[in-house]
N, C-alpha and C. Protein backbone atom coordinates (compact mmCIF):
# COMPACT_ATOMS: atom_id res chain seq x y z
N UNK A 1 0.82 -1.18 0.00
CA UNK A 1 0.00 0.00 0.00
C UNK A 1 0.87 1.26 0.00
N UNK A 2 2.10 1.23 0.81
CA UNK A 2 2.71 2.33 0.73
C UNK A 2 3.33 2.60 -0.54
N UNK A 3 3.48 1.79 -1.38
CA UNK A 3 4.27 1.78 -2.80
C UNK A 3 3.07 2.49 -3.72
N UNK A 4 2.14 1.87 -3.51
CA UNK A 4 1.09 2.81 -4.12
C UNK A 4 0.54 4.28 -3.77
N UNK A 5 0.94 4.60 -2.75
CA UNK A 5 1.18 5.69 -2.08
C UNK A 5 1.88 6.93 -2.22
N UNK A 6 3.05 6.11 -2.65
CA UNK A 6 4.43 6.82 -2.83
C UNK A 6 4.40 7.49 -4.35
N UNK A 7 3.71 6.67 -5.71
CA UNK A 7 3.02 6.84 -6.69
C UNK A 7 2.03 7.80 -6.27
N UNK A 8 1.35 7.40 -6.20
CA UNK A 8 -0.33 8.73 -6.34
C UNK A 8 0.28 9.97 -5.53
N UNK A 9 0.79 9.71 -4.58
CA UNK A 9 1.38 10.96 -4.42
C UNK A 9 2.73 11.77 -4.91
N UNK A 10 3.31 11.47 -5.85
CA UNK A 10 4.14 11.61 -7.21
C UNK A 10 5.37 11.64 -6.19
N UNK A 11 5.76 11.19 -5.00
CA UNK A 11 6.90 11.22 -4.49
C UNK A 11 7.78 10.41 -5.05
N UNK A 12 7.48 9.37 -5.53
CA UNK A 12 8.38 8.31 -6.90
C UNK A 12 7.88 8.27 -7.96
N UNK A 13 8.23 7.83 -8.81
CA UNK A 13 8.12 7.27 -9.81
C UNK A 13 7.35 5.45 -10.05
N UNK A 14 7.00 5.13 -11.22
CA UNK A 14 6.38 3.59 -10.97
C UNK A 14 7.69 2.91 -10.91
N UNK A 15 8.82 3.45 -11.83
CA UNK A 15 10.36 3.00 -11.84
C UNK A 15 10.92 3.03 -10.56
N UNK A 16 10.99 4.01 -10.01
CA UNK A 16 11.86 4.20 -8.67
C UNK A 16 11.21 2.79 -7.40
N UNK A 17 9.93 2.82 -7.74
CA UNK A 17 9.05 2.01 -6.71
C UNK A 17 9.53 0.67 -7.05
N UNK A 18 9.49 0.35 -8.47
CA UNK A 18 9.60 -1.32 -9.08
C UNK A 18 11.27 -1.60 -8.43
N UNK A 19 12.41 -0.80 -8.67
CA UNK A 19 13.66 -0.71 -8.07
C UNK A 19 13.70 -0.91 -7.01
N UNK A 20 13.24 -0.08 -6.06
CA UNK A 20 13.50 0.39 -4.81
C UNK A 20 12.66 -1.02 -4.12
N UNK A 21 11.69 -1.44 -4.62
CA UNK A 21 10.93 -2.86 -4.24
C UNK A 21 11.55 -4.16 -4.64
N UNK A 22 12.44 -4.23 -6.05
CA UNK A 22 13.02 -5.10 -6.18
C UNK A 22 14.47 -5.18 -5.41
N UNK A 23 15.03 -3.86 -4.66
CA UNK A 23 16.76 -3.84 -3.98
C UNK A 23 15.97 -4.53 -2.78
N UNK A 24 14.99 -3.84 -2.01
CA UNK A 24 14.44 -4.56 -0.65
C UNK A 24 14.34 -5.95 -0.28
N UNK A 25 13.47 -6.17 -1.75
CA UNK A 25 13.25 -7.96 -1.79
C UNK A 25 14.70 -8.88 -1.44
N UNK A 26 15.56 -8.40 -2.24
CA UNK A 26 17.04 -8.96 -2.23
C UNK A 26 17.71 -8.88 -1.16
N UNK A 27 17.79 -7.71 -0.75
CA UNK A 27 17.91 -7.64 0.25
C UNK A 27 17.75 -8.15 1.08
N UNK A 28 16.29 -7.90 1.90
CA UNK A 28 15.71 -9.38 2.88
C UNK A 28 15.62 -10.92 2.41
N UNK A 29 15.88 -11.48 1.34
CA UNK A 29 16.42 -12.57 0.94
C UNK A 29 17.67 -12.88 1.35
N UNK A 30 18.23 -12.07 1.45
CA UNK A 30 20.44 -12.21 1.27
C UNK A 30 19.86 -12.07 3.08
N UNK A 31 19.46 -11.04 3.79
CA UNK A 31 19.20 -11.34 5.03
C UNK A 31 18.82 -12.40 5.77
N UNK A 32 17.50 -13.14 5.07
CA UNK A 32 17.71 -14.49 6.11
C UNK A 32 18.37 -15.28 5.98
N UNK A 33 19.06 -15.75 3.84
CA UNK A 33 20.12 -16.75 4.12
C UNK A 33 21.24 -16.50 5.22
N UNK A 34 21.57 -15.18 5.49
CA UNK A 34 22.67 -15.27 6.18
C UNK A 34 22.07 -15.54 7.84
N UNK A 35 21.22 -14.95 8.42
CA UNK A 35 20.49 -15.30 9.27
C UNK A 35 20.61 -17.35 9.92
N UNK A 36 20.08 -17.53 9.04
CA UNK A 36 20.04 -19.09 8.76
C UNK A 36 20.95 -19.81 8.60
N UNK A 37 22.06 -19.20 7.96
CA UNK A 37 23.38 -20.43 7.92
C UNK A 37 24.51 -19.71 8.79
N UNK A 38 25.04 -18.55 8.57
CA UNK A 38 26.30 -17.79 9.28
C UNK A 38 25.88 -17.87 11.06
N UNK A 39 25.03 -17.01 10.62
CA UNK A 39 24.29 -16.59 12.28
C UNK A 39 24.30 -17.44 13.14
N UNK A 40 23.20 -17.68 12.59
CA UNK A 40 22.52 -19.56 13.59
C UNK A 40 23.94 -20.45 13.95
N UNK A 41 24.53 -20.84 13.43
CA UNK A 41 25.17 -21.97 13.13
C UNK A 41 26.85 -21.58 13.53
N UNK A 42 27.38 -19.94 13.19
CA UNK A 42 28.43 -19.38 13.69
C UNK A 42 28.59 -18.96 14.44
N UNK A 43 27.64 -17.43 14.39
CA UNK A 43 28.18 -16.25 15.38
C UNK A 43 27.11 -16.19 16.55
N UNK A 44 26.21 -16.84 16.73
CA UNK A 44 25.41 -16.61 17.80
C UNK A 44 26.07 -17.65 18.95
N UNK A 45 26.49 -19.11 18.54
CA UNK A 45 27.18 -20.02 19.29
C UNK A 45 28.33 -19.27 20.01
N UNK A 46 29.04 -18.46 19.09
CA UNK A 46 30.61 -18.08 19.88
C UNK A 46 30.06 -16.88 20.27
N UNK A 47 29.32 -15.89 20.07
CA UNK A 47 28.90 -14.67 20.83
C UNK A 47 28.29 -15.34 22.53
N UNK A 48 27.19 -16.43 22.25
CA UNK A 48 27.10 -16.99 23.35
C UNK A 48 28.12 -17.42 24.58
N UNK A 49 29.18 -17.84 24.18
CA UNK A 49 30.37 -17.91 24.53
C UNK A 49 31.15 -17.35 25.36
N UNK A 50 31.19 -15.70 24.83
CA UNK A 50 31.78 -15.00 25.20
C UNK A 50 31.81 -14.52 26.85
N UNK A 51 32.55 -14.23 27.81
CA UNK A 51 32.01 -14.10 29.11
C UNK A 51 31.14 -12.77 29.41
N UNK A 52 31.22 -11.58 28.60
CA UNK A 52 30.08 -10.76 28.67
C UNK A 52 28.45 -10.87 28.41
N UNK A 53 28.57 -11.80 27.76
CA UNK A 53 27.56 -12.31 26.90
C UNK A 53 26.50 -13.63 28.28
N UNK A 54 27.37 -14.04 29.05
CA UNK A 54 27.38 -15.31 29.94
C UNK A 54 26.78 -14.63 31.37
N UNK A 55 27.42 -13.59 31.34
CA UNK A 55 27.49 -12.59 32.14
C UNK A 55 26.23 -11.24 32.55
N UNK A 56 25.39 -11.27 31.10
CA UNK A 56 24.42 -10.79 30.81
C UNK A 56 23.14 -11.74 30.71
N UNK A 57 23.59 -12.98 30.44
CA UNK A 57 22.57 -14.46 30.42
C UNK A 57 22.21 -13.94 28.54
N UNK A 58 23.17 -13.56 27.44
CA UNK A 58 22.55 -13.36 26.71
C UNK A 58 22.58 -14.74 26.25
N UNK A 59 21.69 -15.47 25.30
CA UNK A 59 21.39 -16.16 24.93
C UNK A 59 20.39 -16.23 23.77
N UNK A 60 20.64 -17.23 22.43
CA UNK A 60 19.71 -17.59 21.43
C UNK A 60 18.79 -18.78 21.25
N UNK A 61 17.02 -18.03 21.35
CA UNK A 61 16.73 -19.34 21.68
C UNK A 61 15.81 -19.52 20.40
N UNK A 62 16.22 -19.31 19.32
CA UNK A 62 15.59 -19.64 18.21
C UNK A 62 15.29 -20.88 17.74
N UNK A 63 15.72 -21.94 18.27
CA UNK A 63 15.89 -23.27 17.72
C UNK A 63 14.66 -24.02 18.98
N UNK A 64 14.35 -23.15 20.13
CA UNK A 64 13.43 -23.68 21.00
C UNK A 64 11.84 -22.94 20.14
N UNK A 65 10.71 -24.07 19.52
CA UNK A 65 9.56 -23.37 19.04
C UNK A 65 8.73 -22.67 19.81
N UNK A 66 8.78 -22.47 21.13
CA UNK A 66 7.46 -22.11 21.98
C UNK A 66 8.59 -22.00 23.03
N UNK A 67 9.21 -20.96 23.39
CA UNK A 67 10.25 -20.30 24.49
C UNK A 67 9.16 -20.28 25.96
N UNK A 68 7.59 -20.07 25.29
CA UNK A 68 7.41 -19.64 26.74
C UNK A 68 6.88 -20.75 27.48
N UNK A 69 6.55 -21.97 26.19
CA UNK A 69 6.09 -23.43 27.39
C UNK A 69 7.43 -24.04 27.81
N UNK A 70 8.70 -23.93 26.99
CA UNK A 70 9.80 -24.61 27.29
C UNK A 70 10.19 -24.02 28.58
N UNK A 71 10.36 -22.32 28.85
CA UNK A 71 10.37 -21.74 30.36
C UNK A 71 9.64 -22.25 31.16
N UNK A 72 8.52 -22.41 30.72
CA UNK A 72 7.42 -22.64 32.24
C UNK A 72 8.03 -24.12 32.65
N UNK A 73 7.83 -24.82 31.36
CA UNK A 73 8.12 -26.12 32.04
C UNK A 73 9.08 -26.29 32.65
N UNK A 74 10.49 -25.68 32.32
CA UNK A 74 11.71 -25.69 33.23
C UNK A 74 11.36 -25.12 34.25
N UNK A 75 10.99 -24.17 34.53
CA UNK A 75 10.71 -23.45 35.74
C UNK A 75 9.63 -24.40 36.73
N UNK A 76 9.46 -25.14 36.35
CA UNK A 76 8.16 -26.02 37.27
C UNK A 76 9.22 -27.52 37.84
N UNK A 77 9.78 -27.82 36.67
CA UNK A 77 11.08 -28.97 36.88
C UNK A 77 11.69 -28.55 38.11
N UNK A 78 12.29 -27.40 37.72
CA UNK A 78 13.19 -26.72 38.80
C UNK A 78 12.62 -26.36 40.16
N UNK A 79 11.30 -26.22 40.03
CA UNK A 79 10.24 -26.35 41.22
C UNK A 79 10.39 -27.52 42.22
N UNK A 80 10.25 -28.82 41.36
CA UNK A 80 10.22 -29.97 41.72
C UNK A 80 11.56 -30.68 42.14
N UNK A 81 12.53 -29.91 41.84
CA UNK A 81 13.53 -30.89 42.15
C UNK A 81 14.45 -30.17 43.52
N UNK A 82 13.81 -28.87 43.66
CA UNK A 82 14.29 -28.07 44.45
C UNK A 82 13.64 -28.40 45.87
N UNK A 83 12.14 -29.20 45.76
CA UNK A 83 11.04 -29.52 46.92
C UNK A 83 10.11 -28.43 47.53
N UNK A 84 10.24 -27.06 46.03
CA UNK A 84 9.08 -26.29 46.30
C UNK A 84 8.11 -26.96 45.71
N UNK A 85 7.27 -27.10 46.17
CA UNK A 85 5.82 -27.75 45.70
C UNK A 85 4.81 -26.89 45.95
N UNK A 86 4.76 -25.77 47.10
CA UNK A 86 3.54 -25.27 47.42
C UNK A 86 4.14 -23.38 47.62
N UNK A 87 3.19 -22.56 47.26
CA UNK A 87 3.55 -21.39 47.73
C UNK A 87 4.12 -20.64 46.83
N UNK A 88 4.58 -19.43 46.70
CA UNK A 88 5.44 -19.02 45.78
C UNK A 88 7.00 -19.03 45.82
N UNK A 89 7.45 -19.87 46.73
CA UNK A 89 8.80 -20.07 46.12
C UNK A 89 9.72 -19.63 47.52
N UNK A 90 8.98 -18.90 48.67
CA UNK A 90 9.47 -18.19 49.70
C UNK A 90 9.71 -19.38 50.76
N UNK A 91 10.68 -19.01 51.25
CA UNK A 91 10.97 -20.37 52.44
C UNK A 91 10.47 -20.27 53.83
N UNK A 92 10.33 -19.03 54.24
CA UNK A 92 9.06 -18.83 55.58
C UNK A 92 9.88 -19.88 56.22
N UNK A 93 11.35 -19.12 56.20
CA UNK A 93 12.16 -20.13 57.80
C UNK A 93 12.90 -21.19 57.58
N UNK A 94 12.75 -21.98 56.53
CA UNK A 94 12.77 -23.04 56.19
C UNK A 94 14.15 -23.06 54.98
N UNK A 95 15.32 -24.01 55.32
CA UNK A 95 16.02 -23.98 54.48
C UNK A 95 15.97 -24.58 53.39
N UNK A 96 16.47 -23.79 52.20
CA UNK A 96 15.97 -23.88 50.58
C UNK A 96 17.28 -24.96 50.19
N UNK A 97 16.84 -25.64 49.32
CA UNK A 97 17.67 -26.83 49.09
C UNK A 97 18.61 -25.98 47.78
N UNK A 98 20.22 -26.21 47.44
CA UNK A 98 21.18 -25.44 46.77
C UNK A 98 21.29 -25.85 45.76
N UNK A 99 21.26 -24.91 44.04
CA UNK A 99 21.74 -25.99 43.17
C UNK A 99 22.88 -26.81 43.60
N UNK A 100 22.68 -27.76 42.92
CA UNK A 100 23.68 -28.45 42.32
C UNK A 100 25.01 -28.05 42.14
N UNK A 101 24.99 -26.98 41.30
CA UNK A 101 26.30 -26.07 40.46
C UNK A 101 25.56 -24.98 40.16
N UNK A 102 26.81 -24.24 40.31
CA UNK A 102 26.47 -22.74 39.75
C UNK A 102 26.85 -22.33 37.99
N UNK A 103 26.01 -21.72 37.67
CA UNK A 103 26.57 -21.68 35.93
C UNK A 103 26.96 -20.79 35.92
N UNK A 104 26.48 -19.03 36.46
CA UNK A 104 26.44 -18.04 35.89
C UNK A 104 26.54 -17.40 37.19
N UNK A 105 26.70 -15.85 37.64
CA UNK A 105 26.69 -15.35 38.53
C UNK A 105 24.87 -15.05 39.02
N UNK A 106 24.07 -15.35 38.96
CA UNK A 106 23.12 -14.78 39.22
C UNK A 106 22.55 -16.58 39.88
N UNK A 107 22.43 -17.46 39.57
CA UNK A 107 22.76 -18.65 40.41
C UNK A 107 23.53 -18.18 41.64
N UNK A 108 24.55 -17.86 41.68
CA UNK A 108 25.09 -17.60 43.11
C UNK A 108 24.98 -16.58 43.70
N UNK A 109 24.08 -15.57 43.37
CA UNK A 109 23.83 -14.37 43.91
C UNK A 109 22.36 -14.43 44.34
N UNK A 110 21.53 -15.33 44.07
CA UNK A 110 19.95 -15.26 44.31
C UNK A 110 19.58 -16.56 44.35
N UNK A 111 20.32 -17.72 44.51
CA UNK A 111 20.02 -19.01 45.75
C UNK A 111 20.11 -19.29 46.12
């Protein structure tokens, strides 16, 4: 609609629009191949990596389809193996069982 837009209101040309629509297309084409093979598969693994990155909890979770049932469900696992079962999570006195291991600083700063 905006291409037709850009026409009727003589701000382009039908040429400039057919161009300027065909560089875009290519564009976002050449964008997801690289997306999809470099990205995915290179630089998101070793950016992950990195200790700033570890440090921030950045992380790619593109390859998980549904991030927010895969969270819940971890978060309910982690419920269960911890022996919260009831309540929101508060220990009301009661000592909280320790991970396992620590991965990241925020594991050892808030359990």
């Amino acid at each position: 609609m905006a291409l037709l837009d850009s026409i009727y209101l003589k701000y382009h040309t039908p040429n400039q629009v057919l161009v300027g629509g065909t560089i875009g297309a290519v564009c976002g084409a050449l964008w997801a191949v690289l997306m999809h093979t470099w990205f995915e598969r290179v630089l998101y693994p070793w950016l992950e990596s990195l200790p700033i990155c570890e440090y921030f909890l950045i992380k790619d979770s593109t390859h998980i389809p549904n991030v927010l049932q895969f969270e819940y469900n971890a978060h309910k696992e982690e419920r269960k193996r911890r022996g919260k079962h009831h309540g929101h999570g508060h220990s009301h006195g009661h000592k909280q069982s320790q991970p396992q291991q620590h991965s990241n600083h925020v594991d050892k700063k808030y359990s």
